[in-house]
PDB file of N, CA and C in Angstrom:
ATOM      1  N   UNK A   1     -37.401  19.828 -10.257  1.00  0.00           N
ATOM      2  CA  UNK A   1     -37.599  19.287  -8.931  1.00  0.00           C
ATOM      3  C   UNK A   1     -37.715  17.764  -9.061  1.00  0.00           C
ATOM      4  N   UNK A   2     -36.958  17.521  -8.402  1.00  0.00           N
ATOM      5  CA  UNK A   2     -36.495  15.782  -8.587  1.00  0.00           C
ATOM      6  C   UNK A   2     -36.785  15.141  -7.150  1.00  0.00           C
ATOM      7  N   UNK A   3     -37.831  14.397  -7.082  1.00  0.00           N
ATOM      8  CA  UNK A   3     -38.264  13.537  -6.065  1.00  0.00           C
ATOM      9  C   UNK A   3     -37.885  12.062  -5.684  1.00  0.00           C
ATOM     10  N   UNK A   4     -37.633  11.355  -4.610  1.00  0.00           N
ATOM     11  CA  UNK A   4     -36.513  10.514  -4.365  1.00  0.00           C
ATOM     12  C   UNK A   4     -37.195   9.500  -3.249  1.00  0.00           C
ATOM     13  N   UNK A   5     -37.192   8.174  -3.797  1.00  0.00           N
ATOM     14  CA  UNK A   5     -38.605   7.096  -3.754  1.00  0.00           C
ATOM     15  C   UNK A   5     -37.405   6.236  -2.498  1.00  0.00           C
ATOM     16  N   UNK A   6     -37.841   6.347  -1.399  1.00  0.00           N
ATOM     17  CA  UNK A   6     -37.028   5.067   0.037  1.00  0.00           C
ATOM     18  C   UNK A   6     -38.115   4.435  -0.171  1.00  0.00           C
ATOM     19  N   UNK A   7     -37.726   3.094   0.477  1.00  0.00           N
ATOM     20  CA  UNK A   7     -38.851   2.225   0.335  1.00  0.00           C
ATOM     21  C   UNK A   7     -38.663   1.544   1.752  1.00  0.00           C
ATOM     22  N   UNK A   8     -40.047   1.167   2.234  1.00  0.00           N
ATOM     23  CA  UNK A   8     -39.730   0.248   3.946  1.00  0.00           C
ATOM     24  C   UNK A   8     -39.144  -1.032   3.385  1.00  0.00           C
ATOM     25  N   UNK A   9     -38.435  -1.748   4.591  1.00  0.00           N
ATOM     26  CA  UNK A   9     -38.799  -3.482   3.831  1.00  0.00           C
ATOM     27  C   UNK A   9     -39.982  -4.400   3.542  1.00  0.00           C
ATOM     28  N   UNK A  10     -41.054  -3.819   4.196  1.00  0.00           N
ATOM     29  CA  UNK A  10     -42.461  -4.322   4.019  1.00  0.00           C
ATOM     30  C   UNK A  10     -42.526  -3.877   2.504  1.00  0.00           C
ATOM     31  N   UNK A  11     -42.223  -2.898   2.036  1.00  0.00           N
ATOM     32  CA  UNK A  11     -42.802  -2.622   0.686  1.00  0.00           C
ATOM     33  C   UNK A  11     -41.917  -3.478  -0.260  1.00  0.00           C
ATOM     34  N   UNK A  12     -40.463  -3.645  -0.010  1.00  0.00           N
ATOM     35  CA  UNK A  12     -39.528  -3.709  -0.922  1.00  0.00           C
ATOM     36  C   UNK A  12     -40.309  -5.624  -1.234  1.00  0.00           C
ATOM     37  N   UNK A  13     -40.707  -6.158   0.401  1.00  0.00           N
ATOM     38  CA  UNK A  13     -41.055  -7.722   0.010  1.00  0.00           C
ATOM     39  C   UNK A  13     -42.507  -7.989  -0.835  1.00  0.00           C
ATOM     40  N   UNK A  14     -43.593  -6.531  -0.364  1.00  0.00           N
ATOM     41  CA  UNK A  14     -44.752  -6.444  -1.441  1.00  0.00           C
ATOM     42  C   UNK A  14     -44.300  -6.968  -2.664  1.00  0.00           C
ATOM     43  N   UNK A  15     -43.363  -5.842  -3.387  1.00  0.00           N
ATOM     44  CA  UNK A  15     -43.089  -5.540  -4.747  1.00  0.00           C
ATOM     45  C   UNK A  15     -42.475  -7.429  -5.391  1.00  0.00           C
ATOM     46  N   UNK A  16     -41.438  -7.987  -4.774  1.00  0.00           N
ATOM     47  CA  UNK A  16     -41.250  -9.423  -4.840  1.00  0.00           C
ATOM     48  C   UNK A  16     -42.219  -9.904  -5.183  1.00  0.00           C
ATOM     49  N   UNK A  17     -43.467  -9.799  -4.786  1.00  0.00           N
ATOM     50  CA  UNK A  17     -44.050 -10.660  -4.697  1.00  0.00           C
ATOM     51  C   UNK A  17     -45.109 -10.415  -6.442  1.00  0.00           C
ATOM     52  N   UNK A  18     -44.628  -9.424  -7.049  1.00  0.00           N
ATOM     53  CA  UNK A  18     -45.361  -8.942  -7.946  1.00  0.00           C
ATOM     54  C   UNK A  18     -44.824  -9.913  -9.377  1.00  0.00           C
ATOM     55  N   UNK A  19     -45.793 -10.240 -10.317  1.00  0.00           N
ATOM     56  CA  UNK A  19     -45.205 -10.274 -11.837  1.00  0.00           C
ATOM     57  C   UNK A  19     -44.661  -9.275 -12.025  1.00  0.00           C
ATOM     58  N   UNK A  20     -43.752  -9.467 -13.437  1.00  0.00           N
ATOM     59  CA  UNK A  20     -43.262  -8.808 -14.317  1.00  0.00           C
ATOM     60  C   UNK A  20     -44.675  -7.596 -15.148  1.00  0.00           C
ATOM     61  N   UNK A  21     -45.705  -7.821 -15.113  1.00  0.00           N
ATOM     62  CA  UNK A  21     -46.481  -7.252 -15.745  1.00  0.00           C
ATOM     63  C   UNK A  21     -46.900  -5.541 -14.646  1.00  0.00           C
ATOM     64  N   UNK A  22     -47.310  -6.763 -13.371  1.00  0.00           N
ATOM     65  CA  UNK A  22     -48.038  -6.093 -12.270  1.00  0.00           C
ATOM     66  C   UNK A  22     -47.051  -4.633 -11.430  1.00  0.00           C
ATOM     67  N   UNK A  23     -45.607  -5.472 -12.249  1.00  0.00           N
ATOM     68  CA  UNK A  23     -44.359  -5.097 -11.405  1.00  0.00           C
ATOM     69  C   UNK A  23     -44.245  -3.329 -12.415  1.00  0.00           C
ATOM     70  N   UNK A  24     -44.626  -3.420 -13.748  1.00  0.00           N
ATOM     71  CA  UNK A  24     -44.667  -2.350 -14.704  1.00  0.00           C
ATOM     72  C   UNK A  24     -46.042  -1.199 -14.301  1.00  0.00           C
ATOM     73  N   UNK A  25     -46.812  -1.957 -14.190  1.00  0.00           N
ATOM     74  CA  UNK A  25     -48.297  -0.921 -13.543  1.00  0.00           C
ATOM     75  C   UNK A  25     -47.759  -0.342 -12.735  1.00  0.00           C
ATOM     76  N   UNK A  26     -47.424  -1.137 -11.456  1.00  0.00           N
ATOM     77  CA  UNK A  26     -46.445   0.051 -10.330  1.00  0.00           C
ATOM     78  C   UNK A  26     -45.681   1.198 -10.767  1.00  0.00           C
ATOM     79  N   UNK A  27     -44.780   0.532 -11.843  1.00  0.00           N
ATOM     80  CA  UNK A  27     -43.908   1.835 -12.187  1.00  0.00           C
ATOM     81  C   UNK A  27     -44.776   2.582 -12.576  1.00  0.00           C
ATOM     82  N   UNK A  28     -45.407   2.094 -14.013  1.00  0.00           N
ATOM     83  CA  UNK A  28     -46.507   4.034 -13.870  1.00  0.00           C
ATOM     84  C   UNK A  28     -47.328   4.530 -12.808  1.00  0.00           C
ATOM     85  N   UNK A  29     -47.937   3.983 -11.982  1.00  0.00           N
ATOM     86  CA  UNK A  29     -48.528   4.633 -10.821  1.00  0.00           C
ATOM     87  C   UNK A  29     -47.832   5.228 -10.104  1.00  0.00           C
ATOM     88  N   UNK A  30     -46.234   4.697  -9.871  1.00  0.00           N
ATOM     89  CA  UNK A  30     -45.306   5.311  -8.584  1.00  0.00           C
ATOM     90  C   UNK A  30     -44.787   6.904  -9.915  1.00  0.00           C
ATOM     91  N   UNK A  31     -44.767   7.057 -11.602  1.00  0.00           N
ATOM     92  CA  UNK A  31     -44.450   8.165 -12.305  1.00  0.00           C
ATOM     93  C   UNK A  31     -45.493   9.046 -11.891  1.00  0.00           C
ATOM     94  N   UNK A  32     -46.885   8.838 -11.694  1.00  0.00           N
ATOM     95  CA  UNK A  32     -47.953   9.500 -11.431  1.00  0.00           C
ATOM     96  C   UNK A  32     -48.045  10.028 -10.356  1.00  0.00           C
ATOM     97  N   UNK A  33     -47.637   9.252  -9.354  1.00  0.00           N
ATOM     98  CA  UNK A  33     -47.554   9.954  -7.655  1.00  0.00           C
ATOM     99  C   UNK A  33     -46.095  10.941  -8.028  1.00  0.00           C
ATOM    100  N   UNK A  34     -44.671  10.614  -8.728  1.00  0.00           N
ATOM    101  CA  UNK A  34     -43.996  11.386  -8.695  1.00  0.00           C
ATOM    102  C   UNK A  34     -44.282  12.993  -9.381  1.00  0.00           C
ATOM    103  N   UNK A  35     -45.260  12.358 -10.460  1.00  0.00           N
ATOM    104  CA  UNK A  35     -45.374  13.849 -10.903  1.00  0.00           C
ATOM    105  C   UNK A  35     -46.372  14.856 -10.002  1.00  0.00           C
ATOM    106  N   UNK A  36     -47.257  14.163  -8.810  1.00  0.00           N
ATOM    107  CA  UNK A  36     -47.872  15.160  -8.482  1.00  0.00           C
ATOM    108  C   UNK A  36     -48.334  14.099  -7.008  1.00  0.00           C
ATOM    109  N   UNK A  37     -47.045  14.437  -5.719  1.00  0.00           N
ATOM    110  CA  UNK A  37     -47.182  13.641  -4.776  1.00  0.00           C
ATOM    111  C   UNK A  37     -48.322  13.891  -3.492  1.00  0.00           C
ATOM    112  N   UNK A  38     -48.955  15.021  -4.093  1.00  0.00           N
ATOM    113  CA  UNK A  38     -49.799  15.024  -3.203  1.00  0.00           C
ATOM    114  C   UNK A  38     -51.766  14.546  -3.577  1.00  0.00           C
ATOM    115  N   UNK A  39     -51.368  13.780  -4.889  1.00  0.00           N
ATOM    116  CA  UNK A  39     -52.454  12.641  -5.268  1.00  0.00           C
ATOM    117  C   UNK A  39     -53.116  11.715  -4.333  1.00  0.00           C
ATOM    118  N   UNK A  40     -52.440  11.193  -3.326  1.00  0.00           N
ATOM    119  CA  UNK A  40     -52.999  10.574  -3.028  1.00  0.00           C
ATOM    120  C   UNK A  40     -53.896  11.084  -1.357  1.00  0.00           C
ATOM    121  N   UNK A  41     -54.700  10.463  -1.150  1.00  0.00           N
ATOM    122  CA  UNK A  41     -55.848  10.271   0.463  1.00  0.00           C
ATOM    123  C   UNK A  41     -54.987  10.889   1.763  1.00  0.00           C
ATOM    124  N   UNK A  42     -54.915  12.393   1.918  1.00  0.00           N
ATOM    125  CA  UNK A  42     -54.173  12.123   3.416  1.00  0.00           C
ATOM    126  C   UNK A  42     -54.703  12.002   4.719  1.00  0.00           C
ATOM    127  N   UNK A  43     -54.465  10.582   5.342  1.00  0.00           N
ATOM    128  CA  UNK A  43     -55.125  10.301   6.460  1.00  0.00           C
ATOM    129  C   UNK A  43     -55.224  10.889   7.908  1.00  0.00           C
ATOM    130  N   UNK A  44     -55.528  10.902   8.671  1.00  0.00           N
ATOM    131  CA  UNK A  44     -55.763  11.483   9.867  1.00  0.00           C
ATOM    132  C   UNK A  44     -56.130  10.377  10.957  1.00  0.00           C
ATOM    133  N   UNK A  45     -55.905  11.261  12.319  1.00  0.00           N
ATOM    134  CA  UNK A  45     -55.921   9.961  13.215  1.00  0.00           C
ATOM    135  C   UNK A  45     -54.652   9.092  13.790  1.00  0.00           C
ATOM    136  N   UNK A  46     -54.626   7.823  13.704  1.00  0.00           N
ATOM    137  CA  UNK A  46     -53.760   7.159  13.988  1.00  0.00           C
ATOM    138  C   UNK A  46     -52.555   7.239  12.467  1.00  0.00           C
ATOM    139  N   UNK A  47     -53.179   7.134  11.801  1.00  0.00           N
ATOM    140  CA  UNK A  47     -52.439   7.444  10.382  1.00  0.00           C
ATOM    141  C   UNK A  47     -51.917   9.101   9.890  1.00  0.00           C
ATOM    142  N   UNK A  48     -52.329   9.600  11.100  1.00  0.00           N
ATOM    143  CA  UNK A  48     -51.770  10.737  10.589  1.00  0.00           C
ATOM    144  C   UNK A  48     -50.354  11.213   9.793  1.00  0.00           C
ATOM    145  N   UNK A  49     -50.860  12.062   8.523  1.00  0.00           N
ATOM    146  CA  UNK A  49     -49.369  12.136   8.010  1.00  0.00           C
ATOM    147  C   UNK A  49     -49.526  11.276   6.876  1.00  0.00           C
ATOM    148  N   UNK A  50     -49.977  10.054   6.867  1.00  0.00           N
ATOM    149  CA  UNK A  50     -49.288   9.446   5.671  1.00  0.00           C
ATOM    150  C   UNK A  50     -50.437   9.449   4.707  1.00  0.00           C
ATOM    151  N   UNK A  51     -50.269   9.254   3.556  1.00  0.00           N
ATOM    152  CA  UNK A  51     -51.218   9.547   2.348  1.00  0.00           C
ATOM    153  C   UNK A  51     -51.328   7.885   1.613  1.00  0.00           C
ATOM    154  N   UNK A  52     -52.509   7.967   1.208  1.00  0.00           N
ATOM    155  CA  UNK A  52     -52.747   6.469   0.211  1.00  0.00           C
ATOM    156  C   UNK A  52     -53.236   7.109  -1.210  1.00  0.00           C
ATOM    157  N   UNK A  53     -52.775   6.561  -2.138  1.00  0.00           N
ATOM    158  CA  UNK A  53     -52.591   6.432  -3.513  1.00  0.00           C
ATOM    159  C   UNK A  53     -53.245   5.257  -3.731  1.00  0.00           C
ATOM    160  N   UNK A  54     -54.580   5.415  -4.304  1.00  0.00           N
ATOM    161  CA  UNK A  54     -55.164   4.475  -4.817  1.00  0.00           C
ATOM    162  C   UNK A  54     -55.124   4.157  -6.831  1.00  0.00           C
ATOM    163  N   UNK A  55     -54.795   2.776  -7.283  1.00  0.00           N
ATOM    164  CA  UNK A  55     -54.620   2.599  -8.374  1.00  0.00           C
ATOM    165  C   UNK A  55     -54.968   1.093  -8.797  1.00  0.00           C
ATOM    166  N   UNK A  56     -54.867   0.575 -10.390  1.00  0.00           N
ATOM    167  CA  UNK A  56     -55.252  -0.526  -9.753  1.00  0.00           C
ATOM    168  C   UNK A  56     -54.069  -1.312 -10.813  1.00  0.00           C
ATOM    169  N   UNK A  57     -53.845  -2.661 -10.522  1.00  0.00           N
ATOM    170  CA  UNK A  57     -52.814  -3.192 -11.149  1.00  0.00           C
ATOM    171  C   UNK A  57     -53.392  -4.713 -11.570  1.00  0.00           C
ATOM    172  N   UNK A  58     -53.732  -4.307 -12.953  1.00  0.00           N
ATOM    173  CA  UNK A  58     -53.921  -5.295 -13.954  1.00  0.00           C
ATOM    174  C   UNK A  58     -55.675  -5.484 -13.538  1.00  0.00           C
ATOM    175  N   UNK A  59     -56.422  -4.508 -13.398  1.00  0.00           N
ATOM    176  CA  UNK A  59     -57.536  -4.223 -12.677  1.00  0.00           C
ATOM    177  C   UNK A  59     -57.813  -4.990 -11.490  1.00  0.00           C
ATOM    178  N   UNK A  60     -57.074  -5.035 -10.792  1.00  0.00           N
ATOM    179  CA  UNK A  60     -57.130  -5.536  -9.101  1.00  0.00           C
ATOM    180  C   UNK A  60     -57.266  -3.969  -8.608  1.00  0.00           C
ATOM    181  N   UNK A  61     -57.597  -3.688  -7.826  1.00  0.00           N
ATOM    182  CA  UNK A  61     -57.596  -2.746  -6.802  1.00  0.00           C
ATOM    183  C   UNK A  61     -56.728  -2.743  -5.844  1.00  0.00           C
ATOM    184  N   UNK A  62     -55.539  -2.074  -5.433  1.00  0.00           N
ATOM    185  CA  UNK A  62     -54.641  -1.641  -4.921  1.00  0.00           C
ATOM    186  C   UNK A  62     -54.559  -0.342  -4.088  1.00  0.00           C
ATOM    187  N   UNK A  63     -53.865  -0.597  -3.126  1.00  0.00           N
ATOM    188  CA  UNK A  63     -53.309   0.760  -2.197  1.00  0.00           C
ATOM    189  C   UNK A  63     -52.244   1.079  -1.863  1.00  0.00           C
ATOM    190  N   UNK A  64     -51.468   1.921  -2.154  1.00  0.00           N
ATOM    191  CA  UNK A  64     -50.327   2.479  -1.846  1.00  0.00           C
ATOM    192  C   UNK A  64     -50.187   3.633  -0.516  1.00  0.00           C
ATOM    193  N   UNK A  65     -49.407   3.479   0.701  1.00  0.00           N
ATOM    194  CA  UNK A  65     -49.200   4.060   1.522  1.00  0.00           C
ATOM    195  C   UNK A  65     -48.129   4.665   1.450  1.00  0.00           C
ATOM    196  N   UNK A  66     -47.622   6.126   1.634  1.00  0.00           N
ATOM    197  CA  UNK A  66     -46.161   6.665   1.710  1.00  0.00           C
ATOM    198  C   UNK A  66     -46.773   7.753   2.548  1.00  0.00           C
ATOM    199  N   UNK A  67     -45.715   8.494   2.548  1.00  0.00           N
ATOM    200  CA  UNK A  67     -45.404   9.751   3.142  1.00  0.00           C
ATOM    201  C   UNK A  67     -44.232  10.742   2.724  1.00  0.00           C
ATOM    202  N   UNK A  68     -44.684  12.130   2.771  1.00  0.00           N
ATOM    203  CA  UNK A  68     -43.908  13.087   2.018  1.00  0.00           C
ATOM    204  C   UNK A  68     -42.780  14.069   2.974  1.00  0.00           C
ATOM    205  N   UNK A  69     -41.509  13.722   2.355  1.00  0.00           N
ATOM    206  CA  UNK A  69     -40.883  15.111   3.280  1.00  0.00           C
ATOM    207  C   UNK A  69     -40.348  15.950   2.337  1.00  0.00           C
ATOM    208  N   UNK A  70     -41.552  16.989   2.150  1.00  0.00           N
ATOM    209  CA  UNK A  70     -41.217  18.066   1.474  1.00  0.00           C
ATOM    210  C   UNK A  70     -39.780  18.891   1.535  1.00  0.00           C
ATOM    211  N   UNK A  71     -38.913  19.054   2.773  1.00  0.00           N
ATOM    212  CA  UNK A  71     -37.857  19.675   2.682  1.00  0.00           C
ATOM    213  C   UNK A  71     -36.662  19.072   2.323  1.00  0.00           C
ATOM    214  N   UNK A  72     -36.478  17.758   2.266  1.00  0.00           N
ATOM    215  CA  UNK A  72     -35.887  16.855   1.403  1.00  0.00           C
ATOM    216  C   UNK A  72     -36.181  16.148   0.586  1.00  0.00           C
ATOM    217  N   UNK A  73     -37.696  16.224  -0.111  1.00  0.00           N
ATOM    218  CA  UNK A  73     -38.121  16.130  -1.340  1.00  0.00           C
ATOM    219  C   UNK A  73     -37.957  14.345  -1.243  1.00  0.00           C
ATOM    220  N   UNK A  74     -38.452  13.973  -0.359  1.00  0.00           N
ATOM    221  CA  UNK A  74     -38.067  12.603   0.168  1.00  0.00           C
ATOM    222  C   UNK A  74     -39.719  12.044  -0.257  1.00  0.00           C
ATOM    223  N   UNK A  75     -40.046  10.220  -1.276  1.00  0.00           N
ATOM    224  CA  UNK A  75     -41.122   9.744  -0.995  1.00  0.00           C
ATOM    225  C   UNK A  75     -40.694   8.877   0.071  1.00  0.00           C
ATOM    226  N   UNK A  76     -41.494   8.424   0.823  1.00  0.00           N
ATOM    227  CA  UNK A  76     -41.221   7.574   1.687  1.00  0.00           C
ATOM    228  C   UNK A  76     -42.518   6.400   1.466  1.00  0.00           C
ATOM    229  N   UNK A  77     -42.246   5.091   0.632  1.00  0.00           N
ATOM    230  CA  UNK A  77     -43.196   3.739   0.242  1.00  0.00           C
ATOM    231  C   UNK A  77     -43.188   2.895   1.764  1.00  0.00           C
ATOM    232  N   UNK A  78     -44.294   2.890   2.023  1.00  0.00           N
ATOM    233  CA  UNK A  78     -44.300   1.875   3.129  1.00  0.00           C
ATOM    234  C   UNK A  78     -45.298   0.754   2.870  1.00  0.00           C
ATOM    235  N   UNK A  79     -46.400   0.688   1.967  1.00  0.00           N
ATOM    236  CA  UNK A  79     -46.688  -0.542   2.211  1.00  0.00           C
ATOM    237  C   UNK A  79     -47.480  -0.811   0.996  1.00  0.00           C
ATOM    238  N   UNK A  80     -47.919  -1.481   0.178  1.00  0.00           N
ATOM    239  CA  UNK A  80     -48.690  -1.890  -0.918  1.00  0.00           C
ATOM    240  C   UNK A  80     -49.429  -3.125  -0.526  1.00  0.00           C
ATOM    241  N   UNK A  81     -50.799  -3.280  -1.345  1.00  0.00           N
ATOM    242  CA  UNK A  81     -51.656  -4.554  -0.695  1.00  0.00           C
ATOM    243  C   UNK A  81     -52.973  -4.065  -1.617  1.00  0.00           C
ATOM    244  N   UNK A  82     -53.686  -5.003  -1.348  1.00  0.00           N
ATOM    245  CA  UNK A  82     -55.075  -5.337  -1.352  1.00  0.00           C
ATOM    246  C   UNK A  82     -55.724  -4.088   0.003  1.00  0.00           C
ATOM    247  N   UNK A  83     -57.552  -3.976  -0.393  1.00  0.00           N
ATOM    248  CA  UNK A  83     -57.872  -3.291   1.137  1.00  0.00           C
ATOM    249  C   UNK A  83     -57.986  -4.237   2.371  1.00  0.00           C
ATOM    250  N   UNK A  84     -57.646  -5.231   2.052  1.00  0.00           N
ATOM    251  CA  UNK A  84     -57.980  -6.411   2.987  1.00  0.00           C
ATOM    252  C   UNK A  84     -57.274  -6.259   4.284  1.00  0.00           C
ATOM    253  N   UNK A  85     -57.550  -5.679   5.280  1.00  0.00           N
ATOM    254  CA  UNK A  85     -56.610  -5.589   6.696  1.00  0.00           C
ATOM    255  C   UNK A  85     -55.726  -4.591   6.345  1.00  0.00           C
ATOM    256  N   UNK A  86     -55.759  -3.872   5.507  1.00  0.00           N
ATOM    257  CA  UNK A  86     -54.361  -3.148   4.604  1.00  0.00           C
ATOM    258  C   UNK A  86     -54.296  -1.671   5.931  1.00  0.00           C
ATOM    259  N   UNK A  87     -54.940  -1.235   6.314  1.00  0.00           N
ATOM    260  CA  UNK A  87     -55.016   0.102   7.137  1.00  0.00           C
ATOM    261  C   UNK A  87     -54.699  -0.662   8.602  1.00  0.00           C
ATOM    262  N   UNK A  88     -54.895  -2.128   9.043  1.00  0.00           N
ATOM    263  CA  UNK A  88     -54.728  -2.487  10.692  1.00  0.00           C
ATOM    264  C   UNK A  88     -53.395  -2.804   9.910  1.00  0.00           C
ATOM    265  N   UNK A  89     -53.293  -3.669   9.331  1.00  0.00           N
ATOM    266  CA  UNK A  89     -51.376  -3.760   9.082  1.00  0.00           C
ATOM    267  C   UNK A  89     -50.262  -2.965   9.177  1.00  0.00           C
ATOM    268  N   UNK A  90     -51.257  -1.404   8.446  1.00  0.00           N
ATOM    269  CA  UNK A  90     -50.073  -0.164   8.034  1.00  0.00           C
ATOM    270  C   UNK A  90     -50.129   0.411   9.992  1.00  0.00           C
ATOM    271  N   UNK A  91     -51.117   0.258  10.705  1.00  0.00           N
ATOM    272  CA  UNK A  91     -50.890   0.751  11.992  1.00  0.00           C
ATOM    273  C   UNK A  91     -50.103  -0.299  12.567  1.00  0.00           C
ATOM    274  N   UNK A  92     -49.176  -1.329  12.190  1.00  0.00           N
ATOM    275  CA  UNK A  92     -48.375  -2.158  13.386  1.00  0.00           C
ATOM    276  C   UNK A  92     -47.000  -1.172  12.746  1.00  0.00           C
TER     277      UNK A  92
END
């Protein structure tokens, strides 16, 4: 079972903004959510549906937002950040 990572453009300009180091932590955190995508927080509410993956990169504390479509085995990355405003941002 082979799982298949879209990314928003909010996420794709996150990731830009990353080192080369910070940019490698991601990859193992995003192998970790692939091997078992229902790791991460699923929210409720206005967020309903989408799940956060908490990890940390280069010991910063980080959050990862996606969402799963199980019948096309689809991740869907929408937003990476700090907790700073990170949940009023992911609601615009």
């Amino acid at each position: 079972m082979s799982w298949r990572l879209l990314q928003t453009p909010e996420f794709t300009r996150d990731v830009k903004k990353l080192t080369k180091q910070q940019k490698q932590a991601l990859d193992s955190a995003l192998r970790e959510l692939l091997s078992d995508p229902l790791r991460g927080e699923l929210k409720v509410g206005d967020l309903a549906g989408v799940r956060v993956y908490k990890f940390h990169l280069l010991k910063q504390p980080v959050l990862l937002a996606y969402e799963i479509e199980d019948e096309r085995l689809l991740l869907y990355l929408l937003k990476l950040g700090s907790h700073e405003n990170f949940y009023r941002d992911l609601k615009r």
